[in-house]
C-alpha atoms as a PDB file:
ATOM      1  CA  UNK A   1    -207.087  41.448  25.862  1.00  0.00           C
ATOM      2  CA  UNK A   2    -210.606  40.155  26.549  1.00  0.00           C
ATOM      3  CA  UNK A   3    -211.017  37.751  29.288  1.00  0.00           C
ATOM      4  CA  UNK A   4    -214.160  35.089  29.806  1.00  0.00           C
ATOM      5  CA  UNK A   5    -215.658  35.871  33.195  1.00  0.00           C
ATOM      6  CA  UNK A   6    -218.251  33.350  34.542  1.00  0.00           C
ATOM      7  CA  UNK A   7    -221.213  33.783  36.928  1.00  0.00           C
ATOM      8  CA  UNK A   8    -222.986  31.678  38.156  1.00  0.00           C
ATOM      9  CA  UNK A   9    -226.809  31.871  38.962  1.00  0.00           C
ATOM     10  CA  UNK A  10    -229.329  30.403  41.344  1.00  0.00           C
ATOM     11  CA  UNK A  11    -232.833  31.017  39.293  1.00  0.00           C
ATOM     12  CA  UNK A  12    -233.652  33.397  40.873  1.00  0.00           C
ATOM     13  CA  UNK A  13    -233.214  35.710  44.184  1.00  0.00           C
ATOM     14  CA  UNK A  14    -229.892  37.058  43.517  1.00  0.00           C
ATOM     15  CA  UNK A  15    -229.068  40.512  44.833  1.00  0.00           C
ATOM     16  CA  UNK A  16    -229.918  43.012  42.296  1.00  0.00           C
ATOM     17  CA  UNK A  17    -226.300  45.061  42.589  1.00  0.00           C
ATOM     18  CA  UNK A  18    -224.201  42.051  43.178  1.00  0.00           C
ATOM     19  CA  UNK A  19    -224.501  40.931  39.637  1.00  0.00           C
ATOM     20  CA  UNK A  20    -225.661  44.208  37.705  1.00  0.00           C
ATOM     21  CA  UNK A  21    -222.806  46.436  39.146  1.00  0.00           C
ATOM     22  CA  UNK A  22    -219.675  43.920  38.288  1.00  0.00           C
ATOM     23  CA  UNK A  23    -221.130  43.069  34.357  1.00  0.00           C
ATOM     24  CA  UNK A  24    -221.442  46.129  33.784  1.00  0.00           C
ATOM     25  CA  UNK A  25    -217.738  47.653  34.981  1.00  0.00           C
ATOM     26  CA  UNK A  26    -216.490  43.823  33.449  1.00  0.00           C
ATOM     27  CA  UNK A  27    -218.454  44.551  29.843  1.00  0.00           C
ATOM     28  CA  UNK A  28    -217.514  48.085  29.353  1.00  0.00           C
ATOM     29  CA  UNK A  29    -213.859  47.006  29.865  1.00  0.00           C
ATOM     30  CA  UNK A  30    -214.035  45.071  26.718  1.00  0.00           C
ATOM     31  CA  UNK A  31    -214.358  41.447  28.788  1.00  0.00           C
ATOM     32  CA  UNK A  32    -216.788  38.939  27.846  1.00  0.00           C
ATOM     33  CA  UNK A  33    -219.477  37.839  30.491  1.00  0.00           C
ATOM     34  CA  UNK A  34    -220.598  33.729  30.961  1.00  0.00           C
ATOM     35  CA  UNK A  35    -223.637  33.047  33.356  1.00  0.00           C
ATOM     36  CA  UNK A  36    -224.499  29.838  34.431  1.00  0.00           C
ATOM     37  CA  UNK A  37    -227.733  28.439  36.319  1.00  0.00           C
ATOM     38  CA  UNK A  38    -228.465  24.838  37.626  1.00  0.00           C
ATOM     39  CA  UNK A  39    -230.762  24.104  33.985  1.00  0.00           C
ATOM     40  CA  UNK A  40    -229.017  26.595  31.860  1.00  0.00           C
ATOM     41  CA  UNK A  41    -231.795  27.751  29.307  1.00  0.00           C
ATOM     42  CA  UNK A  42    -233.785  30.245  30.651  1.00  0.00           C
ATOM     43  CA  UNK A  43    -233.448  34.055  32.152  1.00  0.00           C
ATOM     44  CA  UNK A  44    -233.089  34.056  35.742  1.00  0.00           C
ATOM     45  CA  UNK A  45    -234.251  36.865  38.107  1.00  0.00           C
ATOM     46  CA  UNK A  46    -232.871  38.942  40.841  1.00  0.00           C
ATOM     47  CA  UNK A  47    -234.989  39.269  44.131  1.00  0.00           C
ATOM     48  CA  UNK A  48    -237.864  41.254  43.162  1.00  0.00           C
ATOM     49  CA  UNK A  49    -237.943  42.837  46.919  1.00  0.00           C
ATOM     50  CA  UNK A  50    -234.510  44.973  45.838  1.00  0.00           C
ATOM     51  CA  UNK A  51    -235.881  46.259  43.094  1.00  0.00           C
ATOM     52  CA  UNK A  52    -239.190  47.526  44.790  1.00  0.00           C
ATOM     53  CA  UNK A  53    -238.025  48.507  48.031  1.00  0.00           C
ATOM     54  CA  UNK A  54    -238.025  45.673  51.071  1.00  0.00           C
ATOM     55  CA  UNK A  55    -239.751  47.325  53.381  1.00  0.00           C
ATOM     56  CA  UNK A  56    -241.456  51.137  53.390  1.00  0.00           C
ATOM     57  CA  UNK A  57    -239.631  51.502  49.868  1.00  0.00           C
ATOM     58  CA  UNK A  58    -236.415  51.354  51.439  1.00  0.00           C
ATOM     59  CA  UNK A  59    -233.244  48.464  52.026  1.00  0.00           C
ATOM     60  CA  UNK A  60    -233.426  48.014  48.297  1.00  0.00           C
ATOM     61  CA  UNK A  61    -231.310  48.381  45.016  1.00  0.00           C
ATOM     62  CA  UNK A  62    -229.742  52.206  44.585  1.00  0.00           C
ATOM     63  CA  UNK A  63    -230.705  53.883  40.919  1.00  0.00           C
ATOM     64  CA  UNK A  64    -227.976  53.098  39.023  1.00  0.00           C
ATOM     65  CA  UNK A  65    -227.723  49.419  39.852  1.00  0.00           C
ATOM     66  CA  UNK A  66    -231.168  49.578  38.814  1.00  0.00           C
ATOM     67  CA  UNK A  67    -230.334  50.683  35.537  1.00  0.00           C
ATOM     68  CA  UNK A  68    -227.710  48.482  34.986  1.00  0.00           C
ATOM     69  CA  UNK A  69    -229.724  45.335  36.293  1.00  0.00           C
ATOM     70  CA  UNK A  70    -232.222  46.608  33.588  1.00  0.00           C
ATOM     71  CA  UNK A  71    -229.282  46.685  31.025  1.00  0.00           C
ATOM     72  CA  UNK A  72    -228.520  43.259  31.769  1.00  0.00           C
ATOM     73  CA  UNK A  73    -232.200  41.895  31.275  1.00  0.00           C
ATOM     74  CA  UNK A  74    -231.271  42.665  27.299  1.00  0.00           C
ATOM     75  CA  UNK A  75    -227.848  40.635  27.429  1.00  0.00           C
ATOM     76  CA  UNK A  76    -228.323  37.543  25.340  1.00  0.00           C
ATOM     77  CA  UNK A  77    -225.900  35.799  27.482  1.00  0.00           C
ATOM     78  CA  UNK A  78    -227.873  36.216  30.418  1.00  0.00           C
ATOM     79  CA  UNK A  79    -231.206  35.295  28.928  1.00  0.00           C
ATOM     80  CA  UNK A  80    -229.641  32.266  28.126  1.00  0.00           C
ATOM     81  CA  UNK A  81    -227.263  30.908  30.666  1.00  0.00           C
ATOM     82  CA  UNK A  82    -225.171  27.628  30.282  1.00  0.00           C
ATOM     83  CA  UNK A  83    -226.143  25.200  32.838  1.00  0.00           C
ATOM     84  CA  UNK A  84    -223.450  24.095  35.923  1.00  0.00           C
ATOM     85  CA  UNK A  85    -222.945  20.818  34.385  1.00  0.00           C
ATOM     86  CA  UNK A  86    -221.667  22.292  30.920  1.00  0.00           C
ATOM     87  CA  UNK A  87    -218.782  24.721  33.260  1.00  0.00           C
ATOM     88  CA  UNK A  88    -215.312  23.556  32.191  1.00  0.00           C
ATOM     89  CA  UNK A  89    -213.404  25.630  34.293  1.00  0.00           C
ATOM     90  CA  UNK A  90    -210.434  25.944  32.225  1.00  0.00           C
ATOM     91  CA  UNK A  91    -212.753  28.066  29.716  1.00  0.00           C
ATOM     92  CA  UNK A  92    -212.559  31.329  32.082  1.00  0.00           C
ATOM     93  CA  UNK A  93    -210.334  33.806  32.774  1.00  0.00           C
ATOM     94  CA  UNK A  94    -212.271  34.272  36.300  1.00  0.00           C
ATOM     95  CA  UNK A  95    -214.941  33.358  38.671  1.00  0.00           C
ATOM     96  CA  UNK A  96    -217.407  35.764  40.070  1.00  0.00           C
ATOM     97  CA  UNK A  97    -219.626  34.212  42.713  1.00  0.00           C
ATOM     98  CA  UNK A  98    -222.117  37.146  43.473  1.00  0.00           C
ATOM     99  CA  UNK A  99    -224.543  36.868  46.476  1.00  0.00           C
ATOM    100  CA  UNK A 100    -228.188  37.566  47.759  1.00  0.00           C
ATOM    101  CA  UNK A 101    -230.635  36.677  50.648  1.00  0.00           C
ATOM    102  CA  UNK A 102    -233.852  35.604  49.808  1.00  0.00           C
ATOM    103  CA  UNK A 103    -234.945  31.600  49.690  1.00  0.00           C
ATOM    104  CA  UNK A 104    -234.306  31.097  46.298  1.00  0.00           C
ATOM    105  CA  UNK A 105    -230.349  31.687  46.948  1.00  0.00           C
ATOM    106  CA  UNK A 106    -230.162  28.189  48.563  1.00  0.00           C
ATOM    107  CA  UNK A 107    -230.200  26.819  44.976  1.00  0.00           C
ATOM    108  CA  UNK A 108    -226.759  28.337  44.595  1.00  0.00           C
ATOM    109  CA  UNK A 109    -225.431  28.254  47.734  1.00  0.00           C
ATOM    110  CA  UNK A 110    -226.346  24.318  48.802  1.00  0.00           C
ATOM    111  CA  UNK A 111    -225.561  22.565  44.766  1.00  0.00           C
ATOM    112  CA  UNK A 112    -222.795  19.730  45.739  1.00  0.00           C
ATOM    113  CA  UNK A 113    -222.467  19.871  41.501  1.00  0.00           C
ATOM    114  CA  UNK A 114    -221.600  24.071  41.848  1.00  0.00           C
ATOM    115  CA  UNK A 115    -219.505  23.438  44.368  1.00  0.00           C
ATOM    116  CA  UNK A 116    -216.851  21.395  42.410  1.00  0.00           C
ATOM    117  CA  UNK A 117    -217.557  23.283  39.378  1.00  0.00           C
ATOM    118  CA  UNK A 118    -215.964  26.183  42.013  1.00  0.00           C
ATOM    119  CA  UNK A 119    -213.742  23.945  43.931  1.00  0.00           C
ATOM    120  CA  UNK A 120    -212.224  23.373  40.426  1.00  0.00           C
ATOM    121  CA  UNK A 121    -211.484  26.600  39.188  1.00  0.00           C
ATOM    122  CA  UNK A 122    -210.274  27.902  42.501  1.00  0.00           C
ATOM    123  CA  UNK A 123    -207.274  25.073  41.779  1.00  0.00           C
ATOM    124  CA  UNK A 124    -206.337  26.758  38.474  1.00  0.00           C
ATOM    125  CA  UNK A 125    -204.787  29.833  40.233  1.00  0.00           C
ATOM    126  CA  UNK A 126    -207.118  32.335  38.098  1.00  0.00           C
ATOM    127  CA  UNK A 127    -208.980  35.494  39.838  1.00  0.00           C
ATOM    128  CA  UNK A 128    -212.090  34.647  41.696  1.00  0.00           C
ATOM    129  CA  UNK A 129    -214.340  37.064  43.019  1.00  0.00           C
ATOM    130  CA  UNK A 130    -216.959  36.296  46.041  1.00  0.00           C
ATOM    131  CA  UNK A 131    -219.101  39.079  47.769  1.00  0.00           C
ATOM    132  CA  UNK A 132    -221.972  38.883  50.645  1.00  0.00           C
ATOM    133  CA  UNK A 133    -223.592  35.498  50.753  1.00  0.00           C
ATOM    134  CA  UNK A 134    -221.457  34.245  47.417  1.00  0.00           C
ATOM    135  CA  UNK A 135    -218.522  33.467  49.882  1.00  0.00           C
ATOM    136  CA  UNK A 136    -220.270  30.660  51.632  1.00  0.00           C
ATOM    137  CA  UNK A 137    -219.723  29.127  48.286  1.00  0.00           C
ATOM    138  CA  UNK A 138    -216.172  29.074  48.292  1.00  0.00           C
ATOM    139  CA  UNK A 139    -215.943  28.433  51.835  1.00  0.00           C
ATOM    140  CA  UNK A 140    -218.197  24.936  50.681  1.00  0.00           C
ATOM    141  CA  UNK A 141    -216.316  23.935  47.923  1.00  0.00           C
ATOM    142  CA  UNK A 142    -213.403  21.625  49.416  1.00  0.00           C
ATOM    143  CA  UNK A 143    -210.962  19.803  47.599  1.00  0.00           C
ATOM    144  CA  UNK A 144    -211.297  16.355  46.546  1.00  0.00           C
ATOM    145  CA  UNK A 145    -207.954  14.666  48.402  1.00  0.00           C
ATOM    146  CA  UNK A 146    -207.160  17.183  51.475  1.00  0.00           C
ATOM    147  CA  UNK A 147    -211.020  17.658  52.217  1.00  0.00           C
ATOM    148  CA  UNK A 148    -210.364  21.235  52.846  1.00  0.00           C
ATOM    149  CA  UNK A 149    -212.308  24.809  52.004  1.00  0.00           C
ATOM    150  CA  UNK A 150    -211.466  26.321  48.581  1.00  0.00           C
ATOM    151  CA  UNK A 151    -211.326  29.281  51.288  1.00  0.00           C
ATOM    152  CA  UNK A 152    -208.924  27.243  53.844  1.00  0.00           C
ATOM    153  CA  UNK A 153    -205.555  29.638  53.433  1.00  0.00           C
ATOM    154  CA  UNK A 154    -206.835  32.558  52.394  1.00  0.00           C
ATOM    155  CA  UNK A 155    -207.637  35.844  53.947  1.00  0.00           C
ATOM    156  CA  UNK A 156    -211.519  36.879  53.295  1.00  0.00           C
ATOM    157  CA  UNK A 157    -214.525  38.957  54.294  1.00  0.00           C
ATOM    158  CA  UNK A 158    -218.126  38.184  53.388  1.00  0.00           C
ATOM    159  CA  UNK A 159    -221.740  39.720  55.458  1.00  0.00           C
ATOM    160  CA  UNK A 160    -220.776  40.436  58.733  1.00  0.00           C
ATOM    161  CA  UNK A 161    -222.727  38.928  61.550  1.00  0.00           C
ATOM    162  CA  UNK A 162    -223.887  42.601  62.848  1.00  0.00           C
ATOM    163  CA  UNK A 163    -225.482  43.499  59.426  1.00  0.00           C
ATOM    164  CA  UNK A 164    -227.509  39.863  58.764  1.00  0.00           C
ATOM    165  CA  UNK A 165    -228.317  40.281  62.416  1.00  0.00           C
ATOM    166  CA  UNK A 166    -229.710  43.944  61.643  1.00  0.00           C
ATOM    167  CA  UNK A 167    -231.498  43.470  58.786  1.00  0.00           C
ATOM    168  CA  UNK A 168    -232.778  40.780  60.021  1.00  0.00           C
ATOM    169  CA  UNK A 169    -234.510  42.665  63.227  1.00  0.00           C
ATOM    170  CA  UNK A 170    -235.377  45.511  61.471  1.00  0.00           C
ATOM    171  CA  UNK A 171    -237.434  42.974  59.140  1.00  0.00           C
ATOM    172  CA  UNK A 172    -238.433  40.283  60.798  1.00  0.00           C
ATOM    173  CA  UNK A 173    -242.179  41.573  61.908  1.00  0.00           C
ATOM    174  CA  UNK A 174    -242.952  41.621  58.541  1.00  0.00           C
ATOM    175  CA  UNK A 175    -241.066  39.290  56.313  1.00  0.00           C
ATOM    176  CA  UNK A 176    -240.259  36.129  58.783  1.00  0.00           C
ATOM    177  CA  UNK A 177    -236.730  34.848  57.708  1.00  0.00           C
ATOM    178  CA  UNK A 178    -236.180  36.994  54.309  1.00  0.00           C
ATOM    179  CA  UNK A 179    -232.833  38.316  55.893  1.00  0.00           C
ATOM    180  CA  UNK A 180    -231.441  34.730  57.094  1.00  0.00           C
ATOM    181  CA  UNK A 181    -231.136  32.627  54.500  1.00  0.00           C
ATOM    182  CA  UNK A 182    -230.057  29.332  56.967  1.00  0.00           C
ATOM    183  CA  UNK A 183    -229.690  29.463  60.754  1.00  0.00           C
ATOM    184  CA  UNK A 184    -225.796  29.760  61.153  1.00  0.00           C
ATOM    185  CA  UNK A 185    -224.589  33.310  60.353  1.00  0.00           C
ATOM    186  CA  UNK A 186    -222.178  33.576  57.133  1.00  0.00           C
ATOM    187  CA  UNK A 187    -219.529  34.953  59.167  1.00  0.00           C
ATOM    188  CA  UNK A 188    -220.143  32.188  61.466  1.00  0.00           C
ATOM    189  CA  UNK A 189    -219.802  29.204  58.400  1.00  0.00           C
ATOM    190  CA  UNK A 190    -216.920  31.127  56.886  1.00  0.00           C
ATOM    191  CA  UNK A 191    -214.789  31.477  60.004  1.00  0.00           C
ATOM    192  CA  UNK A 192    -214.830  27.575  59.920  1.00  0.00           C
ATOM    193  CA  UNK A 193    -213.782  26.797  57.007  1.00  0.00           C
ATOM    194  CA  UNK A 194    -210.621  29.000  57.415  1.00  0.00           C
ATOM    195  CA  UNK A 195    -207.321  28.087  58.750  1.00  0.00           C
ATOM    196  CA  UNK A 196    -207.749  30.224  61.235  1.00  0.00           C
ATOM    197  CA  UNK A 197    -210.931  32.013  62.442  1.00  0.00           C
ATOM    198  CA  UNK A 198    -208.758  35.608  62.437  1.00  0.00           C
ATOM    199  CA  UNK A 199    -208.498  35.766  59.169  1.00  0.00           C
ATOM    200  CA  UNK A 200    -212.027  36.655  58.581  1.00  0.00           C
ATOM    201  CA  UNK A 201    -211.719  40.293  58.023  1.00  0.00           C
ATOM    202  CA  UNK A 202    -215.183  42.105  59.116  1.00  0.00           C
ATOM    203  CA  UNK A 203    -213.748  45.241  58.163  1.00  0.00           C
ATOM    204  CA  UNK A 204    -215.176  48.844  59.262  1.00  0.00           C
ATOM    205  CA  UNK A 205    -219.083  49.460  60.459  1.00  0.00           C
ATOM    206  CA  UNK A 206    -221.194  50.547  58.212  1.00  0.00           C
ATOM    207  CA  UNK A 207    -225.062  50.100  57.742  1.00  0.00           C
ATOM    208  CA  UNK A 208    -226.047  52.300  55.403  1.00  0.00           C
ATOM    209  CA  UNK A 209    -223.109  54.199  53.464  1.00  0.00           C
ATOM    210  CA  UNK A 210    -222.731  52.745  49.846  1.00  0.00           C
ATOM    211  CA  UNK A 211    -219.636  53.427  47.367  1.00  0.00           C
ATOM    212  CA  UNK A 212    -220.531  54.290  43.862  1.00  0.00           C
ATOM    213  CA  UNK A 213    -218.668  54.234  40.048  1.00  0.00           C
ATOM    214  CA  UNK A 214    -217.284  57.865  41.779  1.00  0.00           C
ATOM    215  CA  UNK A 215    -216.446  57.466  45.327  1.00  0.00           C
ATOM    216  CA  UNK A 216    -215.228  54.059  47.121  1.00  0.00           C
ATOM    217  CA  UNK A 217    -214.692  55.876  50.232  1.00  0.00           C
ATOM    218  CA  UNK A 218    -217.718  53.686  52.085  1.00  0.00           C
ATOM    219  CA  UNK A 219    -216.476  50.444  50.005  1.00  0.00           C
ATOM    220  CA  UNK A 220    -214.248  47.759  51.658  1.00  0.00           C
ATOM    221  CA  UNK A 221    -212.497  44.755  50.157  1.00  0.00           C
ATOM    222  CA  UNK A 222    -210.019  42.036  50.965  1.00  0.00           C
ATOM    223  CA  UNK A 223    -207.345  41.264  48.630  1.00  0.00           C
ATOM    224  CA  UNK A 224    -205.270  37.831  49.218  1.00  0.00           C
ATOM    225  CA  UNK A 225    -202.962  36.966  45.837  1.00  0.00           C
ATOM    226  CA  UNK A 226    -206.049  36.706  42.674  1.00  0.00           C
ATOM    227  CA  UNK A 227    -208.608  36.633  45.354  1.00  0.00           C
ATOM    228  CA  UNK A 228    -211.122  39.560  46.143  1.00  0.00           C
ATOM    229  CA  UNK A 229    -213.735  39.412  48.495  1.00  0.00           C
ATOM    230  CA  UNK A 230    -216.327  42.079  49.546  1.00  0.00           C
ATOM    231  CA  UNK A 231    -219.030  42.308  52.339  1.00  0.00           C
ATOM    232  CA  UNK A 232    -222.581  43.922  50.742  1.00  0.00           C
ATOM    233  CA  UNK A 233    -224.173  45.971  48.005  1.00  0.00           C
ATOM    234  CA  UNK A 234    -222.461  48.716  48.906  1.00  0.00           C
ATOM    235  CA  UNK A 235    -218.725  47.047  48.413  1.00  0.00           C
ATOM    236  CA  UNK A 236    -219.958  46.259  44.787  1.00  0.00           C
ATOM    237  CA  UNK A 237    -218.186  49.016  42.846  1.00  0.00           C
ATOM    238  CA  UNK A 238    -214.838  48.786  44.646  1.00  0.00           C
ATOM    239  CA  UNK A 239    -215.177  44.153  44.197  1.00  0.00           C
ATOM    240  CA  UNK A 240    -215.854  45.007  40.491  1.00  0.00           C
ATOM    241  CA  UNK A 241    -212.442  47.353  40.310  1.00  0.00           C
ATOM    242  CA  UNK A 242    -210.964  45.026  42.059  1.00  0.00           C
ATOM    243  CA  UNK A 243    -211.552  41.999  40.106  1.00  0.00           C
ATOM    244  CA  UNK A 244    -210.572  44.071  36.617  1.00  0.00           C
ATOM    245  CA  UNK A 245    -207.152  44.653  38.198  1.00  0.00           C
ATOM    246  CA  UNK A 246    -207.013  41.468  37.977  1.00  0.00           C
ATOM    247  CA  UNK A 247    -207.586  40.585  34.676  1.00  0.00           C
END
């Protein structure tokens, strides 16, 4: 049966494999995919850094997430996204809340009006998917009457502290702050919006080893009930499986 999936959007900024990797496993399936973006109205656009190469050519987008991104630039639905204020949450089947690093993320991540839009789905019970930097906004979206994280019971992962600490040293010398997107760590904000700080799950250490359509050997997930989370780019294959599974 075909499902509505939404995803929201900042404008632009958004990692490259986050969003191109999941529509594309989510389309093929047969499922129908909603973005949103603040305005609604208007293409958005991923960082333009993961496409070229961040630094030396390298850190960026593999080839077939390329593609795919390239795919998606064609998809009438994503050259014209819905704004946040037009989300009804009972419209979707699930919530995919994808991630990304650059300064134009804080759109997304910091919108009080996103954040119930997300804070009101995650009440329905449906599947919600959150990978990298796209968990910080579950872990902002709190409740209405018990004041607490959209994220408070549940088991999670999101960018571990070691790889945003990483990237951003290998970087830093030549593109300031690109790799920390506000001061506090995302493991650091997401272990405090949780019930209890174990059950962030950093899973195993990698830096460099991606999964693919083929092999999800390098990939890493947590599952908790209709929740999936993943770490990076190179969980994206593996969060996409996941979150079909669950439609």
């Amino acid at each position: 049966m075909k499902k509505r999936v939404l995803v929201p959007l900042p404008d632009r900024d958004f990692d490259t494999t986050e969003v191109a990797v999941p529509w594309r496993l989510l389309t093929r399936a047969g499922h129908e995919v909603v973005f949103a973006t603040e305005a609604g109205g208007a293409r958005p656009a991923c960082d333009p850094l993961l496409l070229t190469g961040v630094i030396f050519g390298q850190l960026g987008a593999d080839p077939e997430p390329k593609a795919f991104y390239a795919e998606l630039e064609e998809d009438p639905a994503f050259s014209d996204p819905i704004p946040w204020s037009a989300i009804e949450p009972s419209d979707f089947d699930a919530l995919v809340l994808p991630g990304g690093h650059a300064p134009g993320m804080k759109q997304y991540l910091g919108s009080a009006e996103l954040q119930a839009k997300v804070a009101a789905f995650a009440a329905l019970g449906r599947p919600v998917g959150a990978i990298c930097h796209g968990v910080i906004v579950l872990a902002r979206a709190t409740d209405p009457e018990s004041g607490k994280s959209a994220l408070y019971k549940k088991r999670t992962t999101c960018l571990p502290k070691y790889m945003e600490r990483t990237a951003y040293f290998l970087t830093a010398w030549k593109l300031g702050r690109y790799y920390r997107t506000y001061p506090a760590y995302v493991e650091d904000e997401v272990r405090a919006a949780l019930e209890s700080p174990d059950r962030m799950i950093v899973g195993p250490r990698t830096l460099t080893q991606r999964g693919t359509l083929g092999d999800d050997r390098p990939a890493f997930v947590v599952e908790d009930g209709a929740y999936v989370s993943a770490r990076w780019p190179g969980d994206a294959y593996l969060f996409a499986k996941k979150v079909l599974e669950r439609l």
